[in-house]
N, C-alpha and C. Protein backbone atom coordinates (compact mmCIF):
# COMPACT_ATOMS: atom_id res chain seq x y z
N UNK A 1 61.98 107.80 100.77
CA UNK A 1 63.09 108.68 101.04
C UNK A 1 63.10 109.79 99.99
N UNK A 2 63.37 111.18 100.31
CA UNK A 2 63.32 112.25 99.73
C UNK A 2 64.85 112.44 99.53
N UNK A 3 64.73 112.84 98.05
CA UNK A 3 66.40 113.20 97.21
C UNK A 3 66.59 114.85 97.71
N UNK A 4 67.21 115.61 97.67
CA UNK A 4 67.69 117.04 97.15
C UNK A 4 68.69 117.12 96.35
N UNK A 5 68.40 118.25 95.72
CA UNK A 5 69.34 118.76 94.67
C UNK A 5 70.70 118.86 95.25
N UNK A 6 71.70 118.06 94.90
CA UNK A 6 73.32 118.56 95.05
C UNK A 6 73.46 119.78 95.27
N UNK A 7 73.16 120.78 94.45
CA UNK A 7 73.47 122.47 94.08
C UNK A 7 72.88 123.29 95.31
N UNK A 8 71.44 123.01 95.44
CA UNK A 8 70.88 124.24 96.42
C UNK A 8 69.95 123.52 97.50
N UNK A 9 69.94 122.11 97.72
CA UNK A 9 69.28 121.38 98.32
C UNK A 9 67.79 121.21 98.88
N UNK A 10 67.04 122.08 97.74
CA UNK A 10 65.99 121.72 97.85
C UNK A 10 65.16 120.12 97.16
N UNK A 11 64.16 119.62 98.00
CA UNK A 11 63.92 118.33 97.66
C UNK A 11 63.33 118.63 95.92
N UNK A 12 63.45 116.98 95.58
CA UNK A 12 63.52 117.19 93.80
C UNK A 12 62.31 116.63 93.89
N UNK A 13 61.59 116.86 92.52
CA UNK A 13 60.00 116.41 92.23
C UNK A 13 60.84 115.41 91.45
N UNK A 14 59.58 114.19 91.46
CA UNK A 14 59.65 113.20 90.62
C UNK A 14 58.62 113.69 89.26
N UNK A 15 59.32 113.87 88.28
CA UNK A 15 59.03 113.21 87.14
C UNK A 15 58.59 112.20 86.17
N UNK A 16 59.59 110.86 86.61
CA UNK A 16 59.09 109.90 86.05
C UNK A 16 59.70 108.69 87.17
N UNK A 17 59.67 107.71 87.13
CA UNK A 17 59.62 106.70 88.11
C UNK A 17 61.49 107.07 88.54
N UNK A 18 61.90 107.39 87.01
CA UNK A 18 63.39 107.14 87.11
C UNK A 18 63.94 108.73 86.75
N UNK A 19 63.19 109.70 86.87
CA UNK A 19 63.96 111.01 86.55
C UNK A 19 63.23 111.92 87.75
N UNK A 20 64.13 112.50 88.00
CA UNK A 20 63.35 113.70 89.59
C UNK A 20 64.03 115.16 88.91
N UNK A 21 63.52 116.15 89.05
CA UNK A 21 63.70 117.58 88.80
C UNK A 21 63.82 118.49 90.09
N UNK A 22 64.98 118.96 90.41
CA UNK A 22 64.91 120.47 91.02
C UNK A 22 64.61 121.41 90.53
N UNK A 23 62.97 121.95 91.37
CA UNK A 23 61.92 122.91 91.06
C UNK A 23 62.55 124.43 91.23
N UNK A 24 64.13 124.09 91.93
CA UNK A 24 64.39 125.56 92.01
C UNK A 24 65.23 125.84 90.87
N UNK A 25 66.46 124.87 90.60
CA UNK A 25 67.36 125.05 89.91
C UNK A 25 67.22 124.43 88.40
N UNK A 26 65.95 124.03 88.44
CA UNK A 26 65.60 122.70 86.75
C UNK A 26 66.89 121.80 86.62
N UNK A 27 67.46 121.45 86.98
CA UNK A 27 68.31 120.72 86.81
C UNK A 27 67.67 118.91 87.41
N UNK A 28 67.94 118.07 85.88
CA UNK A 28 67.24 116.91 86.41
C UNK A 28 68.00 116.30 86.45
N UNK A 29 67.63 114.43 87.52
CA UNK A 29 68.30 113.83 87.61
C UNK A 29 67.96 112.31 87.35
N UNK A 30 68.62 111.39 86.37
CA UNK A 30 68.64 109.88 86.12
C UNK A 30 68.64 109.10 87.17
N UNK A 31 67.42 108.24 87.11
CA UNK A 31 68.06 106.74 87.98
C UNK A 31 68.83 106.23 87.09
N UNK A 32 70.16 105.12 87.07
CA UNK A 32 70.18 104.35 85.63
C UNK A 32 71.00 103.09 86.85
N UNK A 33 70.23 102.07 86.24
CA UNK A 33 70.42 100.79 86.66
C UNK A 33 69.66 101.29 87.90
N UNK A 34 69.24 101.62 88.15
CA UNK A 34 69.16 101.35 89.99
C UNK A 34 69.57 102.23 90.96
N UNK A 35 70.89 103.41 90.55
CA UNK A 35 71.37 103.95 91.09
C UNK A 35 70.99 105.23 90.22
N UNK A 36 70.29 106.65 91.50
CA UNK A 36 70.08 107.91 91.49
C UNK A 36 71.96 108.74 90.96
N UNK A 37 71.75 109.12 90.05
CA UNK A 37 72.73 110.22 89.56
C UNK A 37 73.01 111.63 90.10
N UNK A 38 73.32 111.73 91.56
CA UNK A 38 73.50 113.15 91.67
C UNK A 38 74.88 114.13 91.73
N UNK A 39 75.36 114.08 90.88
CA UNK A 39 76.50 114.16 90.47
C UNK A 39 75.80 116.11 89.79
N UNK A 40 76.60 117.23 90.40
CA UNK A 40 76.52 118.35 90.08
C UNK A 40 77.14 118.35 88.53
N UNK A 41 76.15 119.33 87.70
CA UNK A 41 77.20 119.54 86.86
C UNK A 41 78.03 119.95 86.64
N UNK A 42 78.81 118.69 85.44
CA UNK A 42 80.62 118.71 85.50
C UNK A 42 81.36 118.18 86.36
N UNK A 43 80.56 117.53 87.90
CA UNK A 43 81.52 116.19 88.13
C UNK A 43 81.89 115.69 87.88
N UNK A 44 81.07 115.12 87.20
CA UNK A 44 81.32 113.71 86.18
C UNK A 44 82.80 113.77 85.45
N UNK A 45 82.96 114.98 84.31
CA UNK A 45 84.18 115.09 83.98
C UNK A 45 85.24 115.14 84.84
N UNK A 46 85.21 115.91 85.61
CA UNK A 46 85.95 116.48 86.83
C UNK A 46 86.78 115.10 87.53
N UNK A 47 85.72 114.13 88.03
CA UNK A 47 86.01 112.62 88.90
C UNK A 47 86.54 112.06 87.56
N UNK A 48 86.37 112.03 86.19
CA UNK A 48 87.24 110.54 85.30
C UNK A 48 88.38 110.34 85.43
N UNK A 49 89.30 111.20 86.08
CA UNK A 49 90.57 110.64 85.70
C UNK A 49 90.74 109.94 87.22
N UNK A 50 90.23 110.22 88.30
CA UNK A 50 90.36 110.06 89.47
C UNK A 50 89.78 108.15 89.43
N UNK A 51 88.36 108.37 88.57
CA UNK A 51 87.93 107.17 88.65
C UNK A 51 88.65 106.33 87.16
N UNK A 52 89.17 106.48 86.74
CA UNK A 52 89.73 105.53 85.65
C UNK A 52 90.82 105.06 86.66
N UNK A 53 91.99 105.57 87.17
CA UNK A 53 92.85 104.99 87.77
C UNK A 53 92.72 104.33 89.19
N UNK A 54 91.48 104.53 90.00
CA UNK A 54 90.91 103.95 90.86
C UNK A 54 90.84 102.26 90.55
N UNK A 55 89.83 102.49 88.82
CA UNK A 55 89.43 101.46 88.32
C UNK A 55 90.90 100.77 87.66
N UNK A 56 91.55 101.13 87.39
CA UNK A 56 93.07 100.77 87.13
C UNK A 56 93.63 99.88 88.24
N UNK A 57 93.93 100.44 89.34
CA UNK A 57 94.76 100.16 90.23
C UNK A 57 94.04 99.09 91.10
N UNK A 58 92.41 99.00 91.39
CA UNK A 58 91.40 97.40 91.95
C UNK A 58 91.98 96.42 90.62
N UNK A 59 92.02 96.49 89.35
CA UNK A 59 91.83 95.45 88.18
C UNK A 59 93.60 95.01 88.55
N UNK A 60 94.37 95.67 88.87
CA UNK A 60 95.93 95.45 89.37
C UNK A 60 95.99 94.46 90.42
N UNK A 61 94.92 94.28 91.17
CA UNK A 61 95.07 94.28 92.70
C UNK A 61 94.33 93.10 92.74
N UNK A 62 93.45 92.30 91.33
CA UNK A 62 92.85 91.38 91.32
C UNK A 62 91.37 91.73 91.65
N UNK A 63 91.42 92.76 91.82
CA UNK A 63 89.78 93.04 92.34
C UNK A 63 88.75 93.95 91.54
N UNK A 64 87.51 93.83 91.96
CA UNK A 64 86.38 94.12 90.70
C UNK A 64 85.48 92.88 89.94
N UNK A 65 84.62 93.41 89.68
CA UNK A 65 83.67 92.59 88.84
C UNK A 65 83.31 93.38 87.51
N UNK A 66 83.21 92.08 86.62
CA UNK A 66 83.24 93.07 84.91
C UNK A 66 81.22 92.70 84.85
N UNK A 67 80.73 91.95 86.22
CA UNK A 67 79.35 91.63 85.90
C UNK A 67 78.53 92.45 87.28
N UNK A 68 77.56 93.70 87.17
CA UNK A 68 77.53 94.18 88.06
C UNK A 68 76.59 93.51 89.06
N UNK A 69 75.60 92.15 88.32
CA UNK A 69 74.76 91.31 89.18
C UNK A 69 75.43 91.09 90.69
N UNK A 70 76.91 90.80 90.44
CA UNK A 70 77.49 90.25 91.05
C UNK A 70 77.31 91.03 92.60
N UNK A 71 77.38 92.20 92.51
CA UNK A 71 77.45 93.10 93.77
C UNK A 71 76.26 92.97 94.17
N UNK A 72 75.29 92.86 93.49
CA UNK A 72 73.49 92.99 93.33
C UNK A 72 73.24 92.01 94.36
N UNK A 73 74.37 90.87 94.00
CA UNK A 73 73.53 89.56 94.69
C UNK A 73 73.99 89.61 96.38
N UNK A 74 74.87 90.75 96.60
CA UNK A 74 75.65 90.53 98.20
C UNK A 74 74.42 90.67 99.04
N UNK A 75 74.44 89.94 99.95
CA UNK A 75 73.96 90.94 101.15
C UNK A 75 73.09 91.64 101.31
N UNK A 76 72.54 92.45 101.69
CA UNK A 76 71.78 93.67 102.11
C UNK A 76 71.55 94.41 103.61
N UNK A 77 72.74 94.95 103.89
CA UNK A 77 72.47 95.27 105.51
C UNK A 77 72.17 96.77 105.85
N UNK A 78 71.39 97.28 106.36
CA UNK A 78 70.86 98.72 106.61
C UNK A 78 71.72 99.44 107.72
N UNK A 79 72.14 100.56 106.82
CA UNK A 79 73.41 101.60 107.90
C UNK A 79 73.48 101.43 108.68
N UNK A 80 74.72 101.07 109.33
CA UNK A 80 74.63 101.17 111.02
C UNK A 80 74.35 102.69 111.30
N UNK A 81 74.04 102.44 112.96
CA UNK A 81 73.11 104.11 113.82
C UNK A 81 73.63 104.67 113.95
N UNK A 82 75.02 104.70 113.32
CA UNK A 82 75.92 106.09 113.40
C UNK A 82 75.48 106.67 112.17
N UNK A 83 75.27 106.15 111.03
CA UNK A 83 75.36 106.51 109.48
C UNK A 83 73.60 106.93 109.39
N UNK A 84 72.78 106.20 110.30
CA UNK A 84 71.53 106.40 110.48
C UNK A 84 70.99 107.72 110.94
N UNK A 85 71.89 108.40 111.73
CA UNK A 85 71.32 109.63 112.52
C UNK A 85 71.46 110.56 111.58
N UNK A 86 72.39 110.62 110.76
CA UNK A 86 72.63 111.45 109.69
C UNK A 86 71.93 111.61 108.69
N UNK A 87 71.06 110.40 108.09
CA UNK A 87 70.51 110.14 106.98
C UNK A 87 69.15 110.41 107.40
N UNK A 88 68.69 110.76 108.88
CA UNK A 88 67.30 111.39 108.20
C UNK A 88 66.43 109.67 108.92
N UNK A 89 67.03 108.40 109.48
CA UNK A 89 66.28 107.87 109.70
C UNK A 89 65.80 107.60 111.37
């Protein structure tokens, strides 16, 4: 599966197993744990307060895991063909 850049959506070169580069915009991007980072810059800041109280209000609610194996170990079921036509498969 081919990434594109958030910003101008051209596909990103791989770099290293875990870092890919947009050749148009240089802007690179982290795998970390497992999960691709494509977060434009300054999302990140932008989403914390949104995601701290997200993460607030599941830990209220009894819900969450403080071990992320835990999600690792669910399941594995491939998009349903609505989510499929979209994605390119």
């Amino acid at each position: 599966m081919a990434l594109a850049c958030p910003s101008c959506r051209v596909a990103l070169a791989r770099l290293r197993l875990d870092l890919q580069r947009c050749p148009s915009c240089g802007v690179s991007y982290p795998r970390d744990d497992g999960i691709w980072r494509l977060l434009r810059e300054g999302r990140e800041d932008a989403l914390r307060p949104l995601v701290t109280h997200y993460e607030a209000v599941r830990r209220g609610e009894g819900r969450g895991f403080r071990d992320p194996d835990v999600l690792r170990a669910l399941p594995f079921s491939a998009a349903p063909s609505f989510l499929r036509a979209g994605l390119g498969y």
